[in-house]
Protein backbone atom coordinates (compact mmCIF):
# COMPACT_ATOMS: atom_id res chain seq x y z
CA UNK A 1 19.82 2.63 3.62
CA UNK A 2 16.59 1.54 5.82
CA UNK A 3 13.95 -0.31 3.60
CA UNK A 4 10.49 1.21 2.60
CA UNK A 5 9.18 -1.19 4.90
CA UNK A 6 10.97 0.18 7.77
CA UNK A 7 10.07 3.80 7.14
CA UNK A 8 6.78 4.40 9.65
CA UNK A 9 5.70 7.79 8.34
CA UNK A 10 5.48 5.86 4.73
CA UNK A 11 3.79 3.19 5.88
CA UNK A 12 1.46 5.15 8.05
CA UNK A 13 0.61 7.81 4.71
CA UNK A 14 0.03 4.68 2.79
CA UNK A 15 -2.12 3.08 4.76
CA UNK A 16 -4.23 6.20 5.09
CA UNK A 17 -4.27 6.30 1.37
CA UNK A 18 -5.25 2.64 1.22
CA UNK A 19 -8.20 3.56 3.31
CA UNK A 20 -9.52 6.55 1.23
CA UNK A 21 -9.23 4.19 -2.24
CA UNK A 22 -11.65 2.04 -0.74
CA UNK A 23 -13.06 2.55 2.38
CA UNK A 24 -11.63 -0.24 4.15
CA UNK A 25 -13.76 -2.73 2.01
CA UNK A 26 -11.01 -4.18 0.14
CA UNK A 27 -7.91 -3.38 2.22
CA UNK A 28 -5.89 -5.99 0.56
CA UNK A 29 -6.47 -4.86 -3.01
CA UNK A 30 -6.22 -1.25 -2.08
CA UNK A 31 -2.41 -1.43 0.05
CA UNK A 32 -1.89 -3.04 -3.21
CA UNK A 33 -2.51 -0.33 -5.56
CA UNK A 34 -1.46 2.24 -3.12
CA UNK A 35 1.71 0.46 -2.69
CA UNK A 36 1.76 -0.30 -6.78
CA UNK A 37 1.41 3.69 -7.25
CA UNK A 38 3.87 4.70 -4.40
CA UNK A 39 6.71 2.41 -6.71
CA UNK A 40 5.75 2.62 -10.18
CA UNK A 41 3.85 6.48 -10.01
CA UNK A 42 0.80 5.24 -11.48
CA UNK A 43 -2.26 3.15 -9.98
CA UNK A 44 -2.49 -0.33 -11.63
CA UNK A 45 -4.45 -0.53 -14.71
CA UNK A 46 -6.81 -4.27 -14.85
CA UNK A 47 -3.94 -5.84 -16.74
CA UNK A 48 -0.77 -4.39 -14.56
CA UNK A 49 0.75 -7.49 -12.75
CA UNK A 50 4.27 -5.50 -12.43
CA UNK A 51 5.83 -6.18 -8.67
CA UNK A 52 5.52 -4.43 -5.81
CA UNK A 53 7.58 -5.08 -2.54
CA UNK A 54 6.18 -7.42 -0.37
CA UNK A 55 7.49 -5.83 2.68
CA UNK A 56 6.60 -2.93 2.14
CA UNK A 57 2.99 -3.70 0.95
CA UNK A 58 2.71 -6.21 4.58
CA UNK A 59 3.91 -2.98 6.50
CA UNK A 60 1.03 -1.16 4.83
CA UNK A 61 -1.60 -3.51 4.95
CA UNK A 62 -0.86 -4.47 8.90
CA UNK A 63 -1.23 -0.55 9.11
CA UNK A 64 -4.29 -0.45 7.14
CA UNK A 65 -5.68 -3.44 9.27
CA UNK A 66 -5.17 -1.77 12.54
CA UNK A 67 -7.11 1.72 11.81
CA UNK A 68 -10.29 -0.37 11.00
């Protein structure tokens, strides 16, 4: 089975989530939360330090990087 990471129609709808969180202001927090809600089904609350795969969250955030 591929990994999340590999999957480009995942990474590309996260990243365009990424960028409606925020703007494109914080795109490192924001693939983070994205990512954090695409795995756990909920956006992080302040204390939430659960894991999120760091593949998959580079894929996104590469993604996210490249439409700014």
């Amino acid at each position: 089975m591929p990994a999340a990471a590999d999957d480009q129609a995942l990474v590309a709808a996260l990243a365009r989530e990424s960028l409606a969180l925020g703007g494109g202001t914080e795109p490192e927090r924001d693939c983070w939360r994205v990512v954090h809600r695409h795995v756990h089904g909920m956006l992080p609350s302040e204390y939430d330090i659960r894991e999120v795969p760091e593949e998959l969250y580079l894929a996104v955030l590469a993604a996210c990087r490249a439409e700014l």
